[in-house]
Structures are given as structure tokens and as C-alpha cells.
N, C-alpha and C. Protein backbone atom coordinates (compact mmCIF):
# COMPACT_ATOMS: atom_id res chain seq x y z
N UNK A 1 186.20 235.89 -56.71
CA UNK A 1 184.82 235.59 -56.40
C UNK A 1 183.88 236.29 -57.39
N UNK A 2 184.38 237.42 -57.90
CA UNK A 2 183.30 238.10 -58.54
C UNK A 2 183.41 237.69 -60.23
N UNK A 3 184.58 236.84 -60.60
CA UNK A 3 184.68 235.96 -61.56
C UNK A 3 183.16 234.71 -61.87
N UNK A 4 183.30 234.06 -60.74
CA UNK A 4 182.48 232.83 -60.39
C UNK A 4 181.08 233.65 -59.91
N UNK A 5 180.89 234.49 -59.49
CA UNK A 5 179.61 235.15 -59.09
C UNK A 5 179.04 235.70 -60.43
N UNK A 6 179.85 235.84 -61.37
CA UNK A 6 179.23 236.27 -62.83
C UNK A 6 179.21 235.15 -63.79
N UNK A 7 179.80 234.08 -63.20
CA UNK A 7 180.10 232.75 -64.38
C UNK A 7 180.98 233.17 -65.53
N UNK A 8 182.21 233.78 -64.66
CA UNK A 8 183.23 234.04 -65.88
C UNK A 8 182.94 235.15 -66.43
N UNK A 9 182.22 236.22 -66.60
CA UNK A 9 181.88 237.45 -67.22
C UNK A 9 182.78 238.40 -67.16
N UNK A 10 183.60 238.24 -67.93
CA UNK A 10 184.64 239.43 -68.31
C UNK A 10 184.97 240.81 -68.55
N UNK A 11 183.52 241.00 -69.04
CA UNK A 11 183.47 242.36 -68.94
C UNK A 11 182.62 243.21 -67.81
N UNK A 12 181.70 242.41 -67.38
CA UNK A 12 181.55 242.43 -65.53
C UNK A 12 182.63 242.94 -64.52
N UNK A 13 183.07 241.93 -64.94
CA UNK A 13 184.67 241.89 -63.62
C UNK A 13 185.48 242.98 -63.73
N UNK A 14 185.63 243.71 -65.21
CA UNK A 14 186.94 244.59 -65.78
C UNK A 14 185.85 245.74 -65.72
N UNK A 15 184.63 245.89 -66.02
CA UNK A 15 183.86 247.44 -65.24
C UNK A 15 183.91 247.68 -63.97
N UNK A 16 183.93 246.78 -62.71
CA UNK A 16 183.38 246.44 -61.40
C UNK A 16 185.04 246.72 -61.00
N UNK A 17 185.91 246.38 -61.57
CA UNK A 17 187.76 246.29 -60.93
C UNK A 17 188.03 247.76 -61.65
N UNK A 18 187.45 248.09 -62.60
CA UNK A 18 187.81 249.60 -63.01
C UNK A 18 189.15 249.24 -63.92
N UNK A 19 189.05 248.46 -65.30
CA UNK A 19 190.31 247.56 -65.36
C UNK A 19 190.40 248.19 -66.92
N UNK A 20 191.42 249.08 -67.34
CA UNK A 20 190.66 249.59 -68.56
C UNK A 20 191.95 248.09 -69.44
N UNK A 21 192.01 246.93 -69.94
CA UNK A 21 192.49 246.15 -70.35
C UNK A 21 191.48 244.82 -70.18
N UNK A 22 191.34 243.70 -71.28
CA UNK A 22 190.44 242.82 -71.09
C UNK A 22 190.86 242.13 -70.90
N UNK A 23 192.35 241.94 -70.82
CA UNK A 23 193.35 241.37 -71.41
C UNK A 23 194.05 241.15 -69.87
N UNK A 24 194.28 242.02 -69.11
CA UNK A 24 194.50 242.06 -67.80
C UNK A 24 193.34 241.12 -66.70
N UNK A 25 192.00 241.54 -67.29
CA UNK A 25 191.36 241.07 -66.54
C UNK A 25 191.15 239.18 -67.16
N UNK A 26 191.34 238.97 -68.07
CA UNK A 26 191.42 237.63 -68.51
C UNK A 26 192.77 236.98 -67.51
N UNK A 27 193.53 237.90 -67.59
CA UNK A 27 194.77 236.63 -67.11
C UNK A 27 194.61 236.59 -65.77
N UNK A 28 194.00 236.86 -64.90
CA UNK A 28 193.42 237.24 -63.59
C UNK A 28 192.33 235.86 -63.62
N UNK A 29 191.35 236.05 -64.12
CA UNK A 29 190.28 235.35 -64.31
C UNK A 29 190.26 233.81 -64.35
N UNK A 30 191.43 233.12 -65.48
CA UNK A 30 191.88 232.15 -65.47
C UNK A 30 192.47 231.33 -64.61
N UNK A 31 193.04 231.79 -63.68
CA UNK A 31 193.67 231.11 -62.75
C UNK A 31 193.23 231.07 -61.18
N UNK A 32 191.83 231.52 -61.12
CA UNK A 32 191.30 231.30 -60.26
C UNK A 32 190.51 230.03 -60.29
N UNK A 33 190.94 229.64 -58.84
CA UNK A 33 189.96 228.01 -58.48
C UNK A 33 189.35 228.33 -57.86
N UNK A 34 188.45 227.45 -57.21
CA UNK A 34 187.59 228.02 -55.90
C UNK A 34 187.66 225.97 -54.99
N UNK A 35 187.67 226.36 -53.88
CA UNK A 35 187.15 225.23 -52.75
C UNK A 35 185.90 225.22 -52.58
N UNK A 36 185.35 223.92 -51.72
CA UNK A 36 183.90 223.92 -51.45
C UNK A 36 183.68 224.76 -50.36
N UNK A 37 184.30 225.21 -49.98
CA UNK A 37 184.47 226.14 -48.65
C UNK A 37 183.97 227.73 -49.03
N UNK A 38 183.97 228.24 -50.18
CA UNK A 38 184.02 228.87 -50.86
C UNK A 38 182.30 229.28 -51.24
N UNK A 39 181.29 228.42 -51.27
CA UNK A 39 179.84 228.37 -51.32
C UNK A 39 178.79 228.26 -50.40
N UNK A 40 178.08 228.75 -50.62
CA UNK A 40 176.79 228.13 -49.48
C UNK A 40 176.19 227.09 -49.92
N UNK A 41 175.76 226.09 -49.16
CA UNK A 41 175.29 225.22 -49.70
C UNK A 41 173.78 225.09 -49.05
N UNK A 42 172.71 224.80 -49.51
CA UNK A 42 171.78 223.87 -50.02
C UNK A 42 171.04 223.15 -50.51
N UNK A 43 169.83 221.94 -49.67
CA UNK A 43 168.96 221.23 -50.43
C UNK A 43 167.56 221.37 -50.46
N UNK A 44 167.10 220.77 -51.87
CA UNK A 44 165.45 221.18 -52.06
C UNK A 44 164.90 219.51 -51.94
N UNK A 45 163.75 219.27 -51.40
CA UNK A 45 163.37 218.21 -51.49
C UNK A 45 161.94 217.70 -51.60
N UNK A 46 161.25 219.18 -52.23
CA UNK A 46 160.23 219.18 -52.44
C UNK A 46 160.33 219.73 -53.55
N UNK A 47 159.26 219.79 -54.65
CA UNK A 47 159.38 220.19 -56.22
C UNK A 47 159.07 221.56 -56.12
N UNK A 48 158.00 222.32 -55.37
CA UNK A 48 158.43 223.68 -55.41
C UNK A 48 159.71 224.22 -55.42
N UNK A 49 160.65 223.85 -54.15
CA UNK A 49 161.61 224.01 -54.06
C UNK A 49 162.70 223.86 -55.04
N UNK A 50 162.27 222.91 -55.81
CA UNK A 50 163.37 222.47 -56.96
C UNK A 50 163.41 223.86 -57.85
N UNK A 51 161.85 224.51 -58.41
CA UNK A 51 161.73 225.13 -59.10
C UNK A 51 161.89 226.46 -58.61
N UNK A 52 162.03 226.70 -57.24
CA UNK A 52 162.41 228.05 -56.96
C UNK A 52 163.42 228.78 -56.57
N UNK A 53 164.42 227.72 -56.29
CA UNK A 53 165.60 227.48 -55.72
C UNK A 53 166.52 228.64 -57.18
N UNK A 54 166.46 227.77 -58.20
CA UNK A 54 167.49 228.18 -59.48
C UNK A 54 166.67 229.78 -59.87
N UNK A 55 166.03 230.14 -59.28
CA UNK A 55 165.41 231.13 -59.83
C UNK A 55 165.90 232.33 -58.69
N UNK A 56 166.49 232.35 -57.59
CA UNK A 56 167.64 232.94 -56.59
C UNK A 56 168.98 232.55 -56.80
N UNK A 57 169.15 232.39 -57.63
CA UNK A 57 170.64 232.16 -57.71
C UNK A 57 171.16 231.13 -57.49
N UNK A 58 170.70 230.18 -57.02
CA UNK A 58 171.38 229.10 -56.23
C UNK A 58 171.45 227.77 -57.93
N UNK A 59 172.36 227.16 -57.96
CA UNK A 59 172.66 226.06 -58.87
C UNK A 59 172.54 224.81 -58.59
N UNK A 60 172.54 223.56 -59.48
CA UNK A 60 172.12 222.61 -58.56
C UNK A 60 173.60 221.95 -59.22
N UNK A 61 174.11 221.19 -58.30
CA UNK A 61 175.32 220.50 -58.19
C UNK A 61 174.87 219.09 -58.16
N UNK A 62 174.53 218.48 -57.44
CA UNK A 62 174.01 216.52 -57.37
C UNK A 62 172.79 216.53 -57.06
N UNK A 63 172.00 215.32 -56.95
CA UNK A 63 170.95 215.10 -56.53
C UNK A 63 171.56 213.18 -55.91
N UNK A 64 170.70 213.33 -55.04
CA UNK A 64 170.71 211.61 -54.34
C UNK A 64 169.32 211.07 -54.25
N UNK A 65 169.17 209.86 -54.37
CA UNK A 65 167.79 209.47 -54.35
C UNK A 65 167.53 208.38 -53.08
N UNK A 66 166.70 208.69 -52.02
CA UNK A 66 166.77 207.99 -51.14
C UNK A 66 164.77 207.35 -51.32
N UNK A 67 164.70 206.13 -50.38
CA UNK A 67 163.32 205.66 -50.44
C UNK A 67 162.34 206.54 -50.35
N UNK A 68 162.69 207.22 -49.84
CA UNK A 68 161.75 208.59 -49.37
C UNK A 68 161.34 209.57 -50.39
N UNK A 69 162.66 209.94 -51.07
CA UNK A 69 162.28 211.30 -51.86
C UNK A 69 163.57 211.22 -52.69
N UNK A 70 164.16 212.21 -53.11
CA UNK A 70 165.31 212.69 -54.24
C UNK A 70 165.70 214.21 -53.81
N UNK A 71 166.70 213.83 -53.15
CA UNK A 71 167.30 215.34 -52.72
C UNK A 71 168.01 215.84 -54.03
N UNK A 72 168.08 217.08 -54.12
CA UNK A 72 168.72 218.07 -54.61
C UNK A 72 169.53 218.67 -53.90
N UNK A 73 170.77 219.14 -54.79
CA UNK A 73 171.86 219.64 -53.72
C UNK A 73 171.80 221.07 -54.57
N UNK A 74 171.88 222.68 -53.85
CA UNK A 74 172.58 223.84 -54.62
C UNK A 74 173.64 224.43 -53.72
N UNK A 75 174.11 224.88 -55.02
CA UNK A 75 175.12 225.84 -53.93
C UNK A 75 175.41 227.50 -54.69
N UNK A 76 175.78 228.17 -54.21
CA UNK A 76 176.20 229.46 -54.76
C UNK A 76 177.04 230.13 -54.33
N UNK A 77 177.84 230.76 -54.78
CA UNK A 77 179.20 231.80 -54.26
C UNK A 77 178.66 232.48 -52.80
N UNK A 78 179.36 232.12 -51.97
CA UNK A 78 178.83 233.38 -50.89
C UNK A 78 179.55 234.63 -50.83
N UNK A 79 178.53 235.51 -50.54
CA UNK A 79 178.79 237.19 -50.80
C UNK A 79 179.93 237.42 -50.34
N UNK A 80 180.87 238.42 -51.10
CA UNK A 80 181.56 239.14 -50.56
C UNK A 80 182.14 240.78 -50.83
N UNK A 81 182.74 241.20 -49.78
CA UNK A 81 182.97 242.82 -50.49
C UNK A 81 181.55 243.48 -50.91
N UNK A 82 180.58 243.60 -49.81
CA UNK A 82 179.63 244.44 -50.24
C UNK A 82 178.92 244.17 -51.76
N UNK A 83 179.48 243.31 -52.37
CA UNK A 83 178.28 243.11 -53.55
C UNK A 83 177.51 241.98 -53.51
N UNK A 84 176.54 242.81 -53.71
CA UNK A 84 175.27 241.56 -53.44
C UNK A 84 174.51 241.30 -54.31
């Protein structure tokens, strides 16, 4: 999680794991997947929202366009192990 909570940041992960090898922490790194189960998810559907959303962390994954409006979908790693 703390792979995907940094977007892959390698040397993040190998200060934070106490990992004195980069090399260790790469082969670790790689072979993690994640499920949708794995994120929080929500949507913005107002344009503030669009623009304030990515600015907390949250990413945007799809958008759908209905008669009404154009949803936005985000999602982001949900916390774990005390780092927040």
C-alpha cells in the first residue's frame, strides 16, 4: 500500500521499511497489484468539486456523462498502518 500511496516511490518505501537495499525494495514493489477493494472511492459533480477533489489526494479514474451533468469518478488508497 505504501508503494501505490507514493505512486511507486522507491525511495519513500525503502526510508519508511528501514530497507538499507533499493534493490530489495524494488523487487517487493513490482509485484504488487492492488483490487478495487483496496480504495476509497468517490464522485464530483460539480466543477468546484472537480477542482478540489485532485488537490486532497484523490485521482480521477472515469467520468460518465448523463443528461443532467458529467460525473467524475476518484479514488485513492485507503489509509493504512497509521500513515496518513
Amino acid at each position: 500500500m505504501l508503494a501505490h500511496y507514493t505512486k511507486g516511490n522507491a525511495l519513500t518505501v525503502q526510508k519508511t521499511l528501514g530497507q538499507k537495499s533499493i534493490l530489495n525494495t524494488m523487487k517487493y514493489i513490482h509485484t504488487i497489484e492492488f483490487k478495487d477493494d483496496d480504495f476509497d472511492e468517490t464522485v464530483a459533480t460539480t466543477s468546484e468539486e472537480v477542482r478540489q477533489l485532485p488537490k486532497t489526494e484523490w485521482e480521477k479514474y472515469d467520468e460518465m456523462a448523463t443528461n443532467e451533468a458529467t460525473i467524475h469518478f476518484y479514488r485513492k488508497p485507503k489509509r493504512f498502518g497509521g500513515l496518513q
